[in-house]
N, C-alpha and C. Protein backbone atom coordinates (compact mmCIF):
# COMPACT_ATOMS: atom_id res chain seq x y z
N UNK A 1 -0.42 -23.65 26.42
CA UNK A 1 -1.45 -23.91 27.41
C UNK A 1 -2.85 -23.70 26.84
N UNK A 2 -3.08 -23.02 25.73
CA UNK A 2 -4.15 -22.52 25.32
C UNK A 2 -4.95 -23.69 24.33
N UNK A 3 -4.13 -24.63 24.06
CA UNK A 3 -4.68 -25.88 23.28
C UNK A 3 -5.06 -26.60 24.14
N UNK A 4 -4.23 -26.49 25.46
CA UNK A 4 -4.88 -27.96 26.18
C UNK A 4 -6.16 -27.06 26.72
N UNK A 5 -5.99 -26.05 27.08
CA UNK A 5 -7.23 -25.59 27.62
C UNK A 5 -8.90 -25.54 26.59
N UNK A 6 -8.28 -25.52 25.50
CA UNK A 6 -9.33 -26.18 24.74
C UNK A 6 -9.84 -27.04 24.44
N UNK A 7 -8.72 -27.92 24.59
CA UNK A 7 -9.44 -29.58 24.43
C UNK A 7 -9.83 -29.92 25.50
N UNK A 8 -9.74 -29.09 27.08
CA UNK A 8 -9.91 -29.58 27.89
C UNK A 8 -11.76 -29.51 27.71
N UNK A 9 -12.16 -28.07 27.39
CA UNK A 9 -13.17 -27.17 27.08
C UNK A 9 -14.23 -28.34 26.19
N UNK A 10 -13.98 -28.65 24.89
CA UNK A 10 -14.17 -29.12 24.03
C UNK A 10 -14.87 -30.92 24.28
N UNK A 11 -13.49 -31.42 25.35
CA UNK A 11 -14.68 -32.81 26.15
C UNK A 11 -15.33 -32.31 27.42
N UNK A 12 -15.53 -31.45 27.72
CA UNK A 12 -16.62 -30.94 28.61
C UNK A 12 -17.68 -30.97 28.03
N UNK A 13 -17.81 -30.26 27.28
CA UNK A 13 -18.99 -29.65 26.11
C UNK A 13 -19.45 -31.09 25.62
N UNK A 14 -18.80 -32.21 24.66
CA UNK A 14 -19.08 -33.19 24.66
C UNK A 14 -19.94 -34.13 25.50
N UNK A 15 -18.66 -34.08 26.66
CA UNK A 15 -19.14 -35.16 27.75
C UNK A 15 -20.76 -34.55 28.53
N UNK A 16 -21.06 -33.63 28.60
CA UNK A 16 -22.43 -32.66 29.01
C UNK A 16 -23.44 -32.72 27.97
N UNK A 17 -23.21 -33.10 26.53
CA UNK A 17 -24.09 -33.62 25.34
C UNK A 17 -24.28 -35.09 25.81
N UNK A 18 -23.32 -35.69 25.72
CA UNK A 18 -23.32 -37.30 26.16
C UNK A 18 -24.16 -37.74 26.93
N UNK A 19 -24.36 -36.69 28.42
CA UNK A 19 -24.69 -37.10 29.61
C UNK A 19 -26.08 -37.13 29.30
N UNK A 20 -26.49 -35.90 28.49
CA UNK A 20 -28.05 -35.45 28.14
C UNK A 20 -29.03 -36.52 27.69
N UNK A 21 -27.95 -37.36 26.60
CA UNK A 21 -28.34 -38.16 25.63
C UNK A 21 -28.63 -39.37 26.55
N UNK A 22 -27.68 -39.58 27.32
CA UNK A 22 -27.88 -40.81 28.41
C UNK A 22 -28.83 -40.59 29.40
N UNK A 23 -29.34 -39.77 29.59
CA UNK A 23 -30.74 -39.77 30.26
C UNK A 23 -31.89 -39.40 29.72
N UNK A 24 -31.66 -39.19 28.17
CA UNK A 24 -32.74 -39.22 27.38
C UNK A 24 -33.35 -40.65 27.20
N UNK A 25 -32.30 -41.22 26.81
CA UNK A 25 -32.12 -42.74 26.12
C UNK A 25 -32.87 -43.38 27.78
N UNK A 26 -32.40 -43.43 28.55
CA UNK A 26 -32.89 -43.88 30.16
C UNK A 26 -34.48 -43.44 30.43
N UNK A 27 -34.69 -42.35 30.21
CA UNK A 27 -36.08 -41.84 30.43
C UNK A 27 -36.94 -42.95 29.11
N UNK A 28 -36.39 -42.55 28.02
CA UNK A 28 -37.08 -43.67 26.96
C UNK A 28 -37.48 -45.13 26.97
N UNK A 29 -36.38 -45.77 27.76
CA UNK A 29 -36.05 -47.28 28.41
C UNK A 29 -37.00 -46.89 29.31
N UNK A 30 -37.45 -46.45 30.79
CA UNK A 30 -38.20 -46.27 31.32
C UNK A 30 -39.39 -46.49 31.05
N UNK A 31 -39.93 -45.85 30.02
CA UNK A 31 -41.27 -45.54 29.30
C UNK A 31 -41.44 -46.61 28.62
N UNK A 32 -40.71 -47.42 28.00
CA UNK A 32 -41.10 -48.39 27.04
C UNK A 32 -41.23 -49.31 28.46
N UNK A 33 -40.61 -49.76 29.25
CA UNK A 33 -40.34 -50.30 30.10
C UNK A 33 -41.98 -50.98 31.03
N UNK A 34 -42.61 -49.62 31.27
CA UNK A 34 -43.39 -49.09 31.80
C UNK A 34 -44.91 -49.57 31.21
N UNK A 35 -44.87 -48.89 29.59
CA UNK A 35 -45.98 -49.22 29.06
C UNK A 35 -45.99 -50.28 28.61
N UNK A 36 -44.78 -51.25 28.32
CA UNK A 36 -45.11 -52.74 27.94
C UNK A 36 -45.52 -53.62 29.09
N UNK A 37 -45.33 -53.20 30.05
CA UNK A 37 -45.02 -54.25 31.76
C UNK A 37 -46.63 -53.94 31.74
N UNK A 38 -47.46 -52.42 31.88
CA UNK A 38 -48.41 -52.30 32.08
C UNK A 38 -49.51 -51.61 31.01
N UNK A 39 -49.02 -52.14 29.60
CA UNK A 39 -49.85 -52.31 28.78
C UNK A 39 -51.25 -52.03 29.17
N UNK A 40 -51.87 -53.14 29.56
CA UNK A 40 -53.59 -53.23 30.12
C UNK A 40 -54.40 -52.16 30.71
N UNK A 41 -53.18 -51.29 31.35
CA UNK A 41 -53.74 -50.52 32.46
C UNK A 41 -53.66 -49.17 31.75
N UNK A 42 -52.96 -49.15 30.51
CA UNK A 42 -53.25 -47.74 30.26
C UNK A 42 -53.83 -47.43 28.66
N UNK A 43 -54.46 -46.14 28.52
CA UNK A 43 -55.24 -46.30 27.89
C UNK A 43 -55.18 -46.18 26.58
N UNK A 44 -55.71 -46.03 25.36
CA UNK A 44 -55.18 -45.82 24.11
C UNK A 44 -54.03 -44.15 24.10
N UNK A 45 -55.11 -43.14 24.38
CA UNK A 45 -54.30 -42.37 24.35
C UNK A 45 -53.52 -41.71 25.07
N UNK A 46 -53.57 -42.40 26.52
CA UNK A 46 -52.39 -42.71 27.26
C UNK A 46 -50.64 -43.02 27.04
N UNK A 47 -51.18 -44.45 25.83
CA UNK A 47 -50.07 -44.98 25.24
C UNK A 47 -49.55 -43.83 24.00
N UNK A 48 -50.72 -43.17 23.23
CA UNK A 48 -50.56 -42.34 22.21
C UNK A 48 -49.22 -40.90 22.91
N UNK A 49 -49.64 -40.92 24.12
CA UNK A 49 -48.91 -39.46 24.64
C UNK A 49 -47.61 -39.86 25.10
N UNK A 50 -47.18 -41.14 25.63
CA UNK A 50 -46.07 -41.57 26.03
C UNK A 50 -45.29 -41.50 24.72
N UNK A 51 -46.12 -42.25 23.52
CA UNK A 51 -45.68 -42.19 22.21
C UNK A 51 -44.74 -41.30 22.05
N UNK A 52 -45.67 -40.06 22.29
CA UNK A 52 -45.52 -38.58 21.80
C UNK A 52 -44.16 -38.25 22.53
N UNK A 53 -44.32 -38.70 23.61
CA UNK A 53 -42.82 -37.95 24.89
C UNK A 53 -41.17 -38.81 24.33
N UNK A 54 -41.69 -40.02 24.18
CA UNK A 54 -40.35 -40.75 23.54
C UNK A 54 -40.42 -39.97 21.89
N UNK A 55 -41.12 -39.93 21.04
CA UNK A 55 -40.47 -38.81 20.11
C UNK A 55 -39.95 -37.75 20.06
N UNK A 56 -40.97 -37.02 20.91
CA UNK A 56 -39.72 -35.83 21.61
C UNK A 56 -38.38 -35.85 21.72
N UNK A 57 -38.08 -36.73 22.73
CA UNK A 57 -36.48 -37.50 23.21
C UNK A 57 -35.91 -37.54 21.99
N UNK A 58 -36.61 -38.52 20.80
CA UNK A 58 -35.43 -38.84 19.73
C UNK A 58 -35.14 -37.74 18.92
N UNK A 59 -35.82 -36.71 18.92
CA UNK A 59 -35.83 -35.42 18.51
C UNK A 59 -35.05 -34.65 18.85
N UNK A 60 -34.90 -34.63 20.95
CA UNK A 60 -33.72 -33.59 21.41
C UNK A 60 -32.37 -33.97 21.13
N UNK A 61 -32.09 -35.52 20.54
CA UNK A 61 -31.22 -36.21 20.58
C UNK A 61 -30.46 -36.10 19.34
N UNK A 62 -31.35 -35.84 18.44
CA UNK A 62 -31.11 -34.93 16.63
C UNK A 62 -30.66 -33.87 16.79
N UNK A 63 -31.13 -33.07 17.96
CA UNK A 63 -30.88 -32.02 17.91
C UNK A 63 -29.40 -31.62 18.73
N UNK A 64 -28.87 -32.41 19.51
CA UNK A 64 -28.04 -32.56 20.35
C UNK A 64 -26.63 -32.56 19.11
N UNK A 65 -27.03 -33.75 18.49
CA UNK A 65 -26.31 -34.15 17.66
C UNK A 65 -25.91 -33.20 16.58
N UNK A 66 -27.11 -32.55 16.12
CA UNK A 66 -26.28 -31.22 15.12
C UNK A 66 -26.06 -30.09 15.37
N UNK A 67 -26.13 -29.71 16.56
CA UNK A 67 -26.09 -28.66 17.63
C UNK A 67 -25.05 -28.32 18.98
N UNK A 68 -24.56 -29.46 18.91
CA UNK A 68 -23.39 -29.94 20.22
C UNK A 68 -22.17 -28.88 19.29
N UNK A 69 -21.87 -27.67 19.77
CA UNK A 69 -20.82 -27.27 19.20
C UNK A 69 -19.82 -25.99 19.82
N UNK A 70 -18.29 -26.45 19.69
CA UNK A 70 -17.17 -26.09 20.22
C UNK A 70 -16.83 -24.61 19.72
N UNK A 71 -17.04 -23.23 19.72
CA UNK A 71 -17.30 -22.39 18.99
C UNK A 71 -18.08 -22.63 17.86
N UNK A 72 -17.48 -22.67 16.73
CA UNK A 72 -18.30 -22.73 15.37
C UNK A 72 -18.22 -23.90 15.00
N UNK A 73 -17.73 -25.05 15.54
CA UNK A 73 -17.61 -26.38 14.98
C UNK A 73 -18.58 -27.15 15.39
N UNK A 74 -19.25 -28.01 15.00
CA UNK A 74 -19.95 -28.83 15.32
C UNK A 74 -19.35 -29.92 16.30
N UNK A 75 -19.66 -31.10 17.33
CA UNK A 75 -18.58 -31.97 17.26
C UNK A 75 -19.62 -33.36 17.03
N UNK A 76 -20.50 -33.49 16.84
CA UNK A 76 -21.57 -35.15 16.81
C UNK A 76 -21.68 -34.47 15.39
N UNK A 77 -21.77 -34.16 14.13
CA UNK A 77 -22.40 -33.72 12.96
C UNK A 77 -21.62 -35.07 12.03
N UNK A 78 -20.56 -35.34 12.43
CA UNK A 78 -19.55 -36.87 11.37
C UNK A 78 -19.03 -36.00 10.43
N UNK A 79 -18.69 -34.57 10.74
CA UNK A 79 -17.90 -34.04 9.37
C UNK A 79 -16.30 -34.00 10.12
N UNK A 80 -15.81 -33.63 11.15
CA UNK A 80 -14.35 -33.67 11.34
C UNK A 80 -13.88 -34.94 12.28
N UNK A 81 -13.44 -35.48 11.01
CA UNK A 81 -13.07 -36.75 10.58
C UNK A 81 -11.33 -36.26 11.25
N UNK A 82 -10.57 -37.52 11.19
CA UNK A 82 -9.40 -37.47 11.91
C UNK A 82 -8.37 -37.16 10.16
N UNK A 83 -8.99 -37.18 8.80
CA UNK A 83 -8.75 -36.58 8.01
C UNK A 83 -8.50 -35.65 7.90
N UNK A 84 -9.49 -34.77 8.41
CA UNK A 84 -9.16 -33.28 8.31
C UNK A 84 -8.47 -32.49 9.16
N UNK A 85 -7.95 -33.67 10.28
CA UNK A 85 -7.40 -32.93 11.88
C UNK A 85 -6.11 -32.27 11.05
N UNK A 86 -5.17 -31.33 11.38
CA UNK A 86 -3.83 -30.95 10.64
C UNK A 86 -3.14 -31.88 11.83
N UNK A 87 -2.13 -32.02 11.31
CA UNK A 87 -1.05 -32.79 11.87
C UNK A 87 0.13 -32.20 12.77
């Protein structure tokens, strides 16, 4: 019981990284969305700070990615490969 209860554990943890990322990525779409539709209306460094907020995003999203982790394992990092799973 103690394996499934981990893997149960393990796509939680995942699926709650996932979710993060999907409303990062959405808030980003938003913003681009936003300042291209209304370009005209906003100002240089208006556009400069939106800039700034969608880098942020791709940043928490780096960070999601090497940081998303199941005790000591990582699980977004691309090192446990279905190679290394034991059989």
């Amino acid at each position: 019981m103690g394996n499934l209860s981990n893997a149960i554990a393990i796509v939680q943890t995942a699926e709650n990284a996932l979710k993060r990322r999907a409303s990062l990525i959405g808030w980003m779409l938003n913003l681009t969305l936003t300042q291209k539709s209304l370009r005209s209306s906003y100002s240089y460094n208006e556009r400069k700070a939106m800039q700034t907020q969608i880098r942020g995003m791709i940043n928490e999203m780096g960070d999601l990615a090497r940081e998303t982790r199941f005790g000591n394992k990582r699980l977004f990092d691309g090192f446990n490969t279905a190679a290394e799973r034991p059989v």
